[in-house]
PDB file of N, CA and C in Angstrom:
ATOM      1  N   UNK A   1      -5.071  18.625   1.719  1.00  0.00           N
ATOM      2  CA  UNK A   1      -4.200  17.817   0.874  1.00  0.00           C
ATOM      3  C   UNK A   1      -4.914  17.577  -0.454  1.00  0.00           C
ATOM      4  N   UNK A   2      -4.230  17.562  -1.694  1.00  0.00           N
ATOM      5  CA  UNK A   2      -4.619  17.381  -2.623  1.00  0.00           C
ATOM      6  C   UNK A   2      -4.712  15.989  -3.006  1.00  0.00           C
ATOM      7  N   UNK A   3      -6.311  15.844  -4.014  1.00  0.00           N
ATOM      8  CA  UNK A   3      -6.656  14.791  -4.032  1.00  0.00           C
ATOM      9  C   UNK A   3      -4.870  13.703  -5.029  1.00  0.00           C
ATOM     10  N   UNK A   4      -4.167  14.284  -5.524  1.00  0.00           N
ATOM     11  CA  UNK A   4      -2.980  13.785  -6.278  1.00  0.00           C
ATOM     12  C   UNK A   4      -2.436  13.251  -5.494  1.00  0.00           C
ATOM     13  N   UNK A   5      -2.275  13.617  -4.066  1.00  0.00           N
ATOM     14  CA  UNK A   5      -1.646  13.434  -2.887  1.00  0.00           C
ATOM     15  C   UNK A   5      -2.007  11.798  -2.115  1.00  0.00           C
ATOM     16  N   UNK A   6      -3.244  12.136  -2.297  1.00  0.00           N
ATOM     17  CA  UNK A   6      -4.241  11.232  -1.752  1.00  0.00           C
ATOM     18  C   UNK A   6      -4.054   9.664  -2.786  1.00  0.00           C
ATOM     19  N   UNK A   7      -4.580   9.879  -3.774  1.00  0.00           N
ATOM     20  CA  UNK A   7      -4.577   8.656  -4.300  1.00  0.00           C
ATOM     21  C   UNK A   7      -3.607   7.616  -5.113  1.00  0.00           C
ATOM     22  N   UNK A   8      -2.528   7.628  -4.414  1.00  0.00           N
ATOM     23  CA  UNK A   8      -1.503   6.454  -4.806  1.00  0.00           C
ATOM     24  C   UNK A   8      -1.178   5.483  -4.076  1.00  0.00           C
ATOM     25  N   UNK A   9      -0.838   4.403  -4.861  1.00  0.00           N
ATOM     26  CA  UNK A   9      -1.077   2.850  -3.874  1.00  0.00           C
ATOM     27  C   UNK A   9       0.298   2.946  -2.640  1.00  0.00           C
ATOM     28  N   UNK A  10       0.859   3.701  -2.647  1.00  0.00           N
ATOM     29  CA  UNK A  10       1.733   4.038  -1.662  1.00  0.00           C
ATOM     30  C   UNK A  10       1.172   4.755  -0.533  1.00  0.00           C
ATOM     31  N   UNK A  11       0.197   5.205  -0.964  1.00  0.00           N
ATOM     32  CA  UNK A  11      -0.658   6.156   0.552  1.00  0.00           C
ATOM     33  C   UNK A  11      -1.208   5.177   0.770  1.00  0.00           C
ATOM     34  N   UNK A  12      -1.964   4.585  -0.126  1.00  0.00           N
ATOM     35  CA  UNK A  12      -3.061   3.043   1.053  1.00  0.00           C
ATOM     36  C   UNK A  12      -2.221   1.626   1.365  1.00  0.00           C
ATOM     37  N   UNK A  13      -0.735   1.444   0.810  1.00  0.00           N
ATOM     38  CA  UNK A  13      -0.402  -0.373   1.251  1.00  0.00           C
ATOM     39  C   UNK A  13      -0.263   0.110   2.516  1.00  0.00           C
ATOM     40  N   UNK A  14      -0.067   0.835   3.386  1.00  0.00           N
ATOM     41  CA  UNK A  14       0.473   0.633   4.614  1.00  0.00           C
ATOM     42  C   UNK A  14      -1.106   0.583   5.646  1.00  0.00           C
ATOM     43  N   UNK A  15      -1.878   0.628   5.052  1.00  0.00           N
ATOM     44  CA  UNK A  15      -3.354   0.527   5.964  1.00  0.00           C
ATOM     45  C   UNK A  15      -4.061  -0.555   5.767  1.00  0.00           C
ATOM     46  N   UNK A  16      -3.449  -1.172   4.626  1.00  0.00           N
ATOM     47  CA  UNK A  16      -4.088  -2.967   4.496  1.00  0.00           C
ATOM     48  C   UNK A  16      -4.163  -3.398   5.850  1.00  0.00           C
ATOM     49  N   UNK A  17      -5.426  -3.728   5.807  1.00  0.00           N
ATOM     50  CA  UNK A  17      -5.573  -4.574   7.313  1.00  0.00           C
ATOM     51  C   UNK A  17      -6.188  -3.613   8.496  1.00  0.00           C
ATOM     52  N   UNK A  18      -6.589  -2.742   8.145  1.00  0.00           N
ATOM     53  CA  UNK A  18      -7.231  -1.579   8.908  1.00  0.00           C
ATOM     54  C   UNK A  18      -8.766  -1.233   8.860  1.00  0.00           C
ATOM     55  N   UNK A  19      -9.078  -1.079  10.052  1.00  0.00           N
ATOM     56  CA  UNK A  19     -10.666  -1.545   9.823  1.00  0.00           C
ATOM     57  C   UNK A  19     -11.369  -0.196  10.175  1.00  0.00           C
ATOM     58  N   UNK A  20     -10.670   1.266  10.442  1.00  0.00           N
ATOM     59  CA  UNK A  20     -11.228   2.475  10.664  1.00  0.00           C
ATOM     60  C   UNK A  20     -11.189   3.489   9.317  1.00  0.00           C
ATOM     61  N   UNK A  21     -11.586   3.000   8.377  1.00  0.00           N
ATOM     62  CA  UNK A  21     -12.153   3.487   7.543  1.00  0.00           C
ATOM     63  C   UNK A  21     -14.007   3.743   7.960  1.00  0.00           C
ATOM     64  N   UNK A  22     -14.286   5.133   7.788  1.00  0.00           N
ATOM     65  CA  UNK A  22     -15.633   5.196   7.876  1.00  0.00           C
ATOM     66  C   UNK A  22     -16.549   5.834   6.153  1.00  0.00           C
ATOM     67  N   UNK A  23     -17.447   5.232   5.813  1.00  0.00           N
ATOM     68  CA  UNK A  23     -18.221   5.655   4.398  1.00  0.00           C
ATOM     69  C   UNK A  23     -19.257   6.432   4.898  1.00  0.00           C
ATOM     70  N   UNK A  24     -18.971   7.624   4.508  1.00  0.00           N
ATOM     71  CA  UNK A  24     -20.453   8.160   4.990  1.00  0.00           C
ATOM     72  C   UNK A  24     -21.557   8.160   3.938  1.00  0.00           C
ATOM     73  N   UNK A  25     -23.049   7.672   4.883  1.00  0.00           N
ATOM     74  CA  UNK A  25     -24.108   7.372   4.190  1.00  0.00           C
ATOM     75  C   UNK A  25     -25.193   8.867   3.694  1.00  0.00           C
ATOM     76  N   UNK A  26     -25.859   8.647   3.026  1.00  0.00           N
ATOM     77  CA  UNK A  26     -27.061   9.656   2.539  1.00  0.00           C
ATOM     78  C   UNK A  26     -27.600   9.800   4.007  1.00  0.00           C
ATOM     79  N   UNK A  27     -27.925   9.038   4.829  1.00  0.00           N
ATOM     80  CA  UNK A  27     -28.832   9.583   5.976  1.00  0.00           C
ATOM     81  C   UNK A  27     -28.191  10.330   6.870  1.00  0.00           C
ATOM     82  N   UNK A  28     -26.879  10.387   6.773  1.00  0.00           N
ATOM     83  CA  UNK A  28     -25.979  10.991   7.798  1.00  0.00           C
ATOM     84  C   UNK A  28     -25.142  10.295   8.850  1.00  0.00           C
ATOM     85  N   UNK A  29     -25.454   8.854   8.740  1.00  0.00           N
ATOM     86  CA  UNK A  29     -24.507   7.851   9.296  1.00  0.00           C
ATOM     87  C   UNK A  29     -23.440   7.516   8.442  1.00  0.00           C
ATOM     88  N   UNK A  30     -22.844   6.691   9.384  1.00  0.00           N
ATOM     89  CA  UNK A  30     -21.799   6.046   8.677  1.00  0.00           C
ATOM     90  C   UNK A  30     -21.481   4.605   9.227  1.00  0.00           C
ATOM     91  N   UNK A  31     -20.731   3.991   8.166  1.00  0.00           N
ATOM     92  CA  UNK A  31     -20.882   2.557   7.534  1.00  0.00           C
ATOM     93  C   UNK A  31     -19.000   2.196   7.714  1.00  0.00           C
ATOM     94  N   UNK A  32     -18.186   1.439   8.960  1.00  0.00           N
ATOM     95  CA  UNK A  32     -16.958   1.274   9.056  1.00  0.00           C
ATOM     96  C   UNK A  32     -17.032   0.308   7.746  1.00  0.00           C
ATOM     97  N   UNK A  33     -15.831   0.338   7.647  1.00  0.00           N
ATOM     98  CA  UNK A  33     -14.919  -0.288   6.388  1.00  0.00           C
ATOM     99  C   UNK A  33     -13.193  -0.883   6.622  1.00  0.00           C
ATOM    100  N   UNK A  34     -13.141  -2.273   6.382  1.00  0.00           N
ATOM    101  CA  UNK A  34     -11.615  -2.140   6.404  1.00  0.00           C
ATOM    102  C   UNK A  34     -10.665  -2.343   5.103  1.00  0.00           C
ATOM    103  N   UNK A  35     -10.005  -2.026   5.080  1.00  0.00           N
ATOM    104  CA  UNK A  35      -8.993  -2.384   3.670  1.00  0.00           C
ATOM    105  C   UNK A  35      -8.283  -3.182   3.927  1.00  0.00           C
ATOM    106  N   UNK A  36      -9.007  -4.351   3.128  1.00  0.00           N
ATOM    107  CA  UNK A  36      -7.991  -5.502   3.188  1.00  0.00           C
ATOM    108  C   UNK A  36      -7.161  -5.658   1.826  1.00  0.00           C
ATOM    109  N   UNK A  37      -7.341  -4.786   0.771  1.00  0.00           N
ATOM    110  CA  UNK A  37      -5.901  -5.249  -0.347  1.00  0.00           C
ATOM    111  C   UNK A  37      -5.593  -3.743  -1.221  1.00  0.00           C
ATOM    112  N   UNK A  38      -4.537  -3.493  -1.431  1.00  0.00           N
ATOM    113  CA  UNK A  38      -4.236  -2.547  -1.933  1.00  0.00           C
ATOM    114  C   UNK A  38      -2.949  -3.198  -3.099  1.00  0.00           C
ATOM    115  N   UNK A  39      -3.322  -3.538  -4.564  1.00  0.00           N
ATOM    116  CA  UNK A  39      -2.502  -3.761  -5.668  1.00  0.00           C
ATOM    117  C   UNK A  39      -2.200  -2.946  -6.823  1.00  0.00           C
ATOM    118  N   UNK A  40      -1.521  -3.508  -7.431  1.00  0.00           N
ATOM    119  CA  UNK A  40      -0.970  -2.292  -8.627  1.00  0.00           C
ATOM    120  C   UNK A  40      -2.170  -3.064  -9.888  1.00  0.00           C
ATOM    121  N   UNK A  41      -2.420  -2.496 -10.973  1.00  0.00           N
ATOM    122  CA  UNK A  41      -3.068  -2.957 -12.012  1.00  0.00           C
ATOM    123  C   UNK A  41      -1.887  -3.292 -13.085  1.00  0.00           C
ATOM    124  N   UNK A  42      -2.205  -4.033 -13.508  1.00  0.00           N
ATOM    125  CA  UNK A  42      -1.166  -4.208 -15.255  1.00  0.00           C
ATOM    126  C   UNK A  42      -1.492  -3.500 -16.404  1.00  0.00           C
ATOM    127  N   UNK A  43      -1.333  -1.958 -15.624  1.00  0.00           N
ATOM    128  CA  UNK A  43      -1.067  -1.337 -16.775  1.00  0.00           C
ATOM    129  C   UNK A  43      -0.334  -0.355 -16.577  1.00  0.00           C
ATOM    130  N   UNK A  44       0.327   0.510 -17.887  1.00  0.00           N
ATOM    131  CA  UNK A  44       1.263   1.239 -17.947  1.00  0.00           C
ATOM    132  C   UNK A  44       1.185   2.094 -16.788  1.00  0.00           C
ATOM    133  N   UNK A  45       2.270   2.652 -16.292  1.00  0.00           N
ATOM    134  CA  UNK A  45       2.170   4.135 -15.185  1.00  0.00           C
ATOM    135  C   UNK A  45       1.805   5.025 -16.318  1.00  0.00           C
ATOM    136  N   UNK A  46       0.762   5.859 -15.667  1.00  0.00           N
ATOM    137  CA  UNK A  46       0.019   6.988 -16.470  1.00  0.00           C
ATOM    138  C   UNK A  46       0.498   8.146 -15.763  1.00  0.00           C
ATOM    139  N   UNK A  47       0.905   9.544 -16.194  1.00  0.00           N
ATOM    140  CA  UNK A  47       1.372  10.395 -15.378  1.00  0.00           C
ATOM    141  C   UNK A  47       2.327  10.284 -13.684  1.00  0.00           C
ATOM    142  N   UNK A  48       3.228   9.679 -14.075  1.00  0.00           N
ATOM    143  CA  UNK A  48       3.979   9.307 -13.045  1.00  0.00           C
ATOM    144  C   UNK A  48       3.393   8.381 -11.937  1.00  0.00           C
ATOM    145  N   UNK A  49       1.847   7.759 -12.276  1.00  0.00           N
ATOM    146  CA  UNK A  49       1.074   7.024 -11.337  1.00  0.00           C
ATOM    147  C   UNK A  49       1.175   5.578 -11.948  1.00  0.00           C
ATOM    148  N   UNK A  50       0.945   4.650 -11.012  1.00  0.00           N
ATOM    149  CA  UNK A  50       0.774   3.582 -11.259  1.00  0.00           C
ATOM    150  C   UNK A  50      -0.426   3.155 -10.658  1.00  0.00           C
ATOM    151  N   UNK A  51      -1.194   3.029 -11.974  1.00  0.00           N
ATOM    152  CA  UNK A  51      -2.892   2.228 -11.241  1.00  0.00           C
ATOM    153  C   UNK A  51      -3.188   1.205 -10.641  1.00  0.00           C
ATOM    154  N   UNK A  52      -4.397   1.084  -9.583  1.00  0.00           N
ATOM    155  CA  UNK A  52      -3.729   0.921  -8.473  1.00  0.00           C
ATOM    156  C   UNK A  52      -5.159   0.440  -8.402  1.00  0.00           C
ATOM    157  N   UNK A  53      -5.898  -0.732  -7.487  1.00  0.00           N
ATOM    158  CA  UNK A  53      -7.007  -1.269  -7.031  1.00  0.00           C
ATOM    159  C   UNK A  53      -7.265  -1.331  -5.517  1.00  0.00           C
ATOM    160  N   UNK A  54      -8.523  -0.936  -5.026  1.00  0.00           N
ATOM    161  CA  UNK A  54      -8.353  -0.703  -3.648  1.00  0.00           C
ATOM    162  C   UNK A  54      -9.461  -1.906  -3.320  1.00  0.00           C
ATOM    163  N   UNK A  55      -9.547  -2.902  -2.160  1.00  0.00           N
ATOM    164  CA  UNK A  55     -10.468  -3.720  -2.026  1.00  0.00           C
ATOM    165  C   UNK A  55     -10.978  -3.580  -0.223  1.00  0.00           C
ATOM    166  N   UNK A  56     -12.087  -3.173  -0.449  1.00  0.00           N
ATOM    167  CA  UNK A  56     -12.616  -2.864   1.044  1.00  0.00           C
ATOM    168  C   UNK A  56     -13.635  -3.893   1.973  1.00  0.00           C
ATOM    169  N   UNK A  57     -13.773  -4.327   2.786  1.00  0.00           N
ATOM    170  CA  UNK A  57     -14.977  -4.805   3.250  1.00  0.00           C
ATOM    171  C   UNK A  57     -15.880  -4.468   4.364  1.00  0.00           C
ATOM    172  N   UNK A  58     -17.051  -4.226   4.026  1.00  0.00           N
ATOM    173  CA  UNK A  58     -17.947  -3.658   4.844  1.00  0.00           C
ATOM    174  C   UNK A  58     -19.045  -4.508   5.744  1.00  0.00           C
ATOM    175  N   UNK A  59     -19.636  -4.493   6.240  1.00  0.00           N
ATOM    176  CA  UNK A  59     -20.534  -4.772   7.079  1.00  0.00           C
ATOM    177  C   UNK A  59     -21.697  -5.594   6.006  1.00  0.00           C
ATOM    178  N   UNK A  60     -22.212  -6.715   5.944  1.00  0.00           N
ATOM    179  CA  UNK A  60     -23.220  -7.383   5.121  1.00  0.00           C
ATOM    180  C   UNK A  60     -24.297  -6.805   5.067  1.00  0.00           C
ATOM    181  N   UNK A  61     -24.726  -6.060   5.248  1.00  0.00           N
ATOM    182  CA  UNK A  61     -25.755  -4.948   5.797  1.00  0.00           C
ATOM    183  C   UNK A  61     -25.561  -3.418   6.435  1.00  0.00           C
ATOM    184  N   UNK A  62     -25.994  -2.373   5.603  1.00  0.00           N
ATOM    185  CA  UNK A  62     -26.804  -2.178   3.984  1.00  0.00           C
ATOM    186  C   UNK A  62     -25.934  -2.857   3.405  1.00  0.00           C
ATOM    187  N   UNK A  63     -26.522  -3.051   1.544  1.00  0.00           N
ATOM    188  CA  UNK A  63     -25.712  -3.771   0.932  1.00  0.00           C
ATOM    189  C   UNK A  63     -25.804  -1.538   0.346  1.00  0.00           C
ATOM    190  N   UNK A  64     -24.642  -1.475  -0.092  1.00  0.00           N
ATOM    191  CA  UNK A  64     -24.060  -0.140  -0.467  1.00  0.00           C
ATOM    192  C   UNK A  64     -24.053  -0.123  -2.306  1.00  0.00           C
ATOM    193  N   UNK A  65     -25.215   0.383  -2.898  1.00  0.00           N
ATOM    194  CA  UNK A  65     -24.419   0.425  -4.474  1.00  0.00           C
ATOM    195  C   UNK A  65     -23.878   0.919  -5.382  1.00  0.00           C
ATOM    196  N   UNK A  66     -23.249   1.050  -5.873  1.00  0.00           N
ATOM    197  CA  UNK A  66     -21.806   1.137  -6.238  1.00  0.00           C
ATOM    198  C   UNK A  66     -22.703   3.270  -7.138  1.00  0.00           C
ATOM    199  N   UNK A  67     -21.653   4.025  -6.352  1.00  0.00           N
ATOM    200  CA  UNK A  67     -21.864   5.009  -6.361  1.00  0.00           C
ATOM    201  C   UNK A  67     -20.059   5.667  -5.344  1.00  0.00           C
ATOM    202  N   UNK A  68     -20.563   7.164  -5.662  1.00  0.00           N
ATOM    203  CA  UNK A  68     -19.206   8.211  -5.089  1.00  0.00           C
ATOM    204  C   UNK A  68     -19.357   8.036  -3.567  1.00  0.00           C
ATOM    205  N   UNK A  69     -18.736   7.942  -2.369  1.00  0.00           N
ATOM    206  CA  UNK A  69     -18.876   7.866  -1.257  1.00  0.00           C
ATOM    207  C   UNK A  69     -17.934   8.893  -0.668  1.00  0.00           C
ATOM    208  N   UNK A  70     -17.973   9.735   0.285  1.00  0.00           N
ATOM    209  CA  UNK A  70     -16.924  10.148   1.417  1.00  0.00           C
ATOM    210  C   UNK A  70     -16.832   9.417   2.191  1.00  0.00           C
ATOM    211  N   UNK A  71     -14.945   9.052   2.274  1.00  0.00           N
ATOM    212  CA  UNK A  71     -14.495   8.078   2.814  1.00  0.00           C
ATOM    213  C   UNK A  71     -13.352   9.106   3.713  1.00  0.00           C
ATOM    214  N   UNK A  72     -13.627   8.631   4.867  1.00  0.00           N
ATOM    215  CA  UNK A  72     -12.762   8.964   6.175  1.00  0.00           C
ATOM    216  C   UNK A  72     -11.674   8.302   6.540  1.00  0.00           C
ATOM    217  N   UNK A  73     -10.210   8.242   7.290  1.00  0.00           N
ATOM    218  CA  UNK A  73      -9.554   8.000   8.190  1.00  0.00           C
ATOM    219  C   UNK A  73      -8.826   8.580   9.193  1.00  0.00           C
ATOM    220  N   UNK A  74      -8.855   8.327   9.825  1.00  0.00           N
ATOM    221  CA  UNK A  74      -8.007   8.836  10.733  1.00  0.00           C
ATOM    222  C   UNK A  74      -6.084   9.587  10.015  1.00  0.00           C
ATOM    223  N   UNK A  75      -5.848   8.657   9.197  1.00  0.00           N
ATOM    224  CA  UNK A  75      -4.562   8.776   8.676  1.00  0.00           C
ATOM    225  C   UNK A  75      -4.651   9.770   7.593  1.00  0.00           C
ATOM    226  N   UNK A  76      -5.568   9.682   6.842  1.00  0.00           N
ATOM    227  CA  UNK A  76      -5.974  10.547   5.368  1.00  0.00           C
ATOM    228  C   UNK A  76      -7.161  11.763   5.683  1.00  0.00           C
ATOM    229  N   UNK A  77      -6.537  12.593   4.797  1.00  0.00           N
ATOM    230  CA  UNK A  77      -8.014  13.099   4.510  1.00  0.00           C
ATOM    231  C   UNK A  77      -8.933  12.794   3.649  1.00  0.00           C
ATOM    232  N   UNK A  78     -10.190  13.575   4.296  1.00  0.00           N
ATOM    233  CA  UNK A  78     -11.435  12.837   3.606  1.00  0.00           C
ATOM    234  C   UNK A  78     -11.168  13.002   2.141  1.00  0.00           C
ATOM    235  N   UNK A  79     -11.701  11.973   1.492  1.00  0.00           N
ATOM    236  CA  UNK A  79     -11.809  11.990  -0.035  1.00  0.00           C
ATOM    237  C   UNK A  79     -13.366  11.232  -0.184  1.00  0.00           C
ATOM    238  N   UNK A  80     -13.945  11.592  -1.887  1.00  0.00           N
ATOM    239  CA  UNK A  80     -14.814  11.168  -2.092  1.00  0.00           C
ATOM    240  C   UNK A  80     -14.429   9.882  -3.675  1.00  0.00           C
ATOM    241  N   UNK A  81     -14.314   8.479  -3.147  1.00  0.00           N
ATOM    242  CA  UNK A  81     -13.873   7.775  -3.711  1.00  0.00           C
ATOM    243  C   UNK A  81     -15.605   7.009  -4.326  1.00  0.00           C
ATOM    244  N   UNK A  82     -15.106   6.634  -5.680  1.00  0.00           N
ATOM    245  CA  UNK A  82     -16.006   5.365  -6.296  1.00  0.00           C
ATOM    246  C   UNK A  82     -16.216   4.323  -5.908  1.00  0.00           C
ATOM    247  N   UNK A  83     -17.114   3.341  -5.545  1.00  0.00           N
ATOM    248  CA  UNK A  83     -16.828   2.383  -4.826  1.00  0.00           C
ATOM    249  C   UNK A  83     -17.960   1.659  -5.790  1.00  0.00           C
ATOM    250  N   UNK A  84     -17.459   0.023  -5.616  1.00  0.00           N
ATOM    251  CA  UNK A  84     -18.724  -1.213  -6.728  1.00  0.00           C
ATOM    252  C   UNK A  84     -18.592  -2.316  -5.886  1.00  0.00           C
ATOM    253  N   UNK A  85     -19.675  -2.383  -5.262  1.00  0.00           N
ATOM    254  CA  UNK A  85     -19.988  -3.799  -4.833  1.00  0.00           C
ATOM    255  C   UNK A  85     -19.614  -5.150  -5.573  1.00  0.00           C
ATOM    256  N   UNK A  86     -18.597  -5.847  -5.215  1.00  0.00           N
ATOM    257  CA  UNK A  86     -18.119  -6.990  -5.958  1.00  0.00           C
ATOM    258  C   UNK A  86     -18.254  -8.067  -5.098  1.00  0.00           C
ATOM    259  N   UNK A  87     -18.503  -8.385  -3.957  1.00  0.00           N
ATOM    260  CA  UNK A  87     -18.230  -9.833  -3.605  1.00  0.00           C
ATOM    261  C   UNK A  87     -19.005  -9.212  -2.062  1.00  0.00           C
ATOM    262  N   UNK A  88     -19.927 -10.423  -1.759  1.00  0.00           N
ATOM    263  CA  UNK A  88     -20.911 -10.758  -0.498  1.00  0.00           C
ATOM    264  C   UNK A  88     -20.610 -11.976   0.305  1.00  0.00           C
ATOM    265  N   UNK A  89     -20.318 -12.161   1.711  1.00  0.00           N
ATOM    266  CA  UNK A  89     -20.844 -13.873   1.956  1.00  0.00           C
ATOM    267  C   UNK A  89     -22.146 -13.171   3.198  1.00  0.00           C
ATOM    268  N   UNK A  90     -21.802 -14.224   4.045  1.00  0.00           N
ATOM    269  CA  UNK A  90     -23.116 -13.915   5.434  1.00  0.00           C
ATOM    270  C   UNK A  90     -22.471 -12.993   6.329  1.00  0.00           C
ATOM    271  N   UNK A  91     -21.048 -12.822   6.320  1.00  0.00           N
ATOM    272  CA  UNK A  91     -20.729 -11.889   7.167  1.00  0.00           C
ATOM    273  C   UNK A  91     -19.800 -10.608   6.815  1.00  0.00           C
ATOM    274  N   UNK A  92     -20.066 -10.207   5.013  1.00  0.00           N
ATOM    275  CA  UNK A  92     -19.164  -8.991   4.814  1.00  0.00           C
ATOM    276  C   UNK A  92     -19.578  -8.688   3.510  1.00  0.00           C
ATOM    277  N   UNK A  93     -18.943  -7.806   2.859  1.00  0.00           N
ATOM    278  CA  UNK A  93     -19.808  -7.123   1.672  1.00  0.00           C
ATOM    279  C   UNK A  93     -18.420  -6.373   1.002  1.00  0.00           C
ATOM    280  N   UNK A  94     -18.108  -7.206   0.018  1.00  0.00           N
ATOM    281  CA  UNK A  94     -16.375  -6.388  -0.499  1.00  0.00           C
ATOM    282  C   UNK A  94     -16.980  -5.406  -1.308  1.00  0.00           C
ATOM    283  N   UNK A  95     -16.577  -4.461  -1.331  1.00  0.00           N
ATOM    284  CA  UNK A  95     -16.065  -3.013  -2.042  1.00  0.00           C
ATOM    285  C   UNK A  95     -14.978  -2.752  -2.667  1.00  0.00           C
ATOM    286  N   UNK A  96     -14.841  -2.445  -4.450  1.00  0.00           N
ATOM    287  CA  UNK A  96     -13.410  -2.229  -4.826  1.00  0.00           C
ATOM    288  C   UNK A  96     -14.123  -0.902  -5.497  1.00  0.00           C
ATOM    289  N   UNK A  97     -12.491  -0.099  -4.885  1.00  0.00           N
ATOM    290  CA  UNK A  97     -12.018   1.215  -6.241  1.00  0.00           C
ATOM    291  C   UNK A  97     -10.534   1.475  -7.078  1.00  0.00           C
ATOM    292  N   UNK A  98     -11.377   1.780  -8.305  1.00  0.00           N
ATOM    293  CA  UNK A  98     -10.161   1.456  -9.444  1.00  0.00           C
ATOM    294  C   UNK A  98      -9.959   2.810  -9.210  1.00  0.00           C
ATOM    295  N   UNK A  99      -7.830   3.149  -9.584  1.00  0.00           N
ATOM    296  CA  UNK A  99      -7.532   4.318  -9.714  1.00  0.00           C
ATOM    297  C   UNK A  99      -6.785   4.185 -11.039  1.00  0.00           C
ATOM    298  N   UNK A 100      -7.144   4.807 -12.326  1.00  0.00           N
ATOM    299  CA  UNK A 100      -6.311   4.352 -13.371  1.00  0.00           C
ATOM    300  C   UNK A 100      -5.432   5.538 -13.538  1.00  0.00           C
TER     301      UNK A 100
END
């Protein structure tokens, strides 16, 4: 599937709330993830897309920094998405990627 395919906020609202997302790491593990928000941005639709913010949360440990990741689901194919550490407490570690 093509990555065009892949990245519109219509392929991810329906997985909000889904916690089998896997990030795969440099060592060869991997790091689950769930998506808890999938919104539109306020700005114009660019090529028939409307940009779109993805907000993930991971495990408080590793803390992950903000670099390209292969990201897995069960529902999608793999893609290699941007990801930036934005928000920590004691038990999670948010992750957002912008699609403009």
């Amino acid at each position: 599937m093509s990555a065009a395919a892949i990245d519109t906020l219509e392929r991810f609202s329906p997985l909000v709330g889904d916690d089998r997302f896997e990030l795969q790491l440099d060592d060869g593990s991997a790091c689950s993830a769930a998506l808890v928000e999938a919104k539109a941005l306020p700005a114009p639709v660019f090529q028939g897309r409307q940009p779109f913010s993805l907000l993930f949360e991971g495990p408080p440990q590793p803390l992950l920094p903000q670099r390209i990741y292969r990201i897995s689901h069960p529902q999608l194919d793999a893609m290699h998405i941007f990801l930036v550490p934005v928000g920590r407490t004691q038990s999670a570690t948010q992750y957002e990627a912008v699609f403009n």
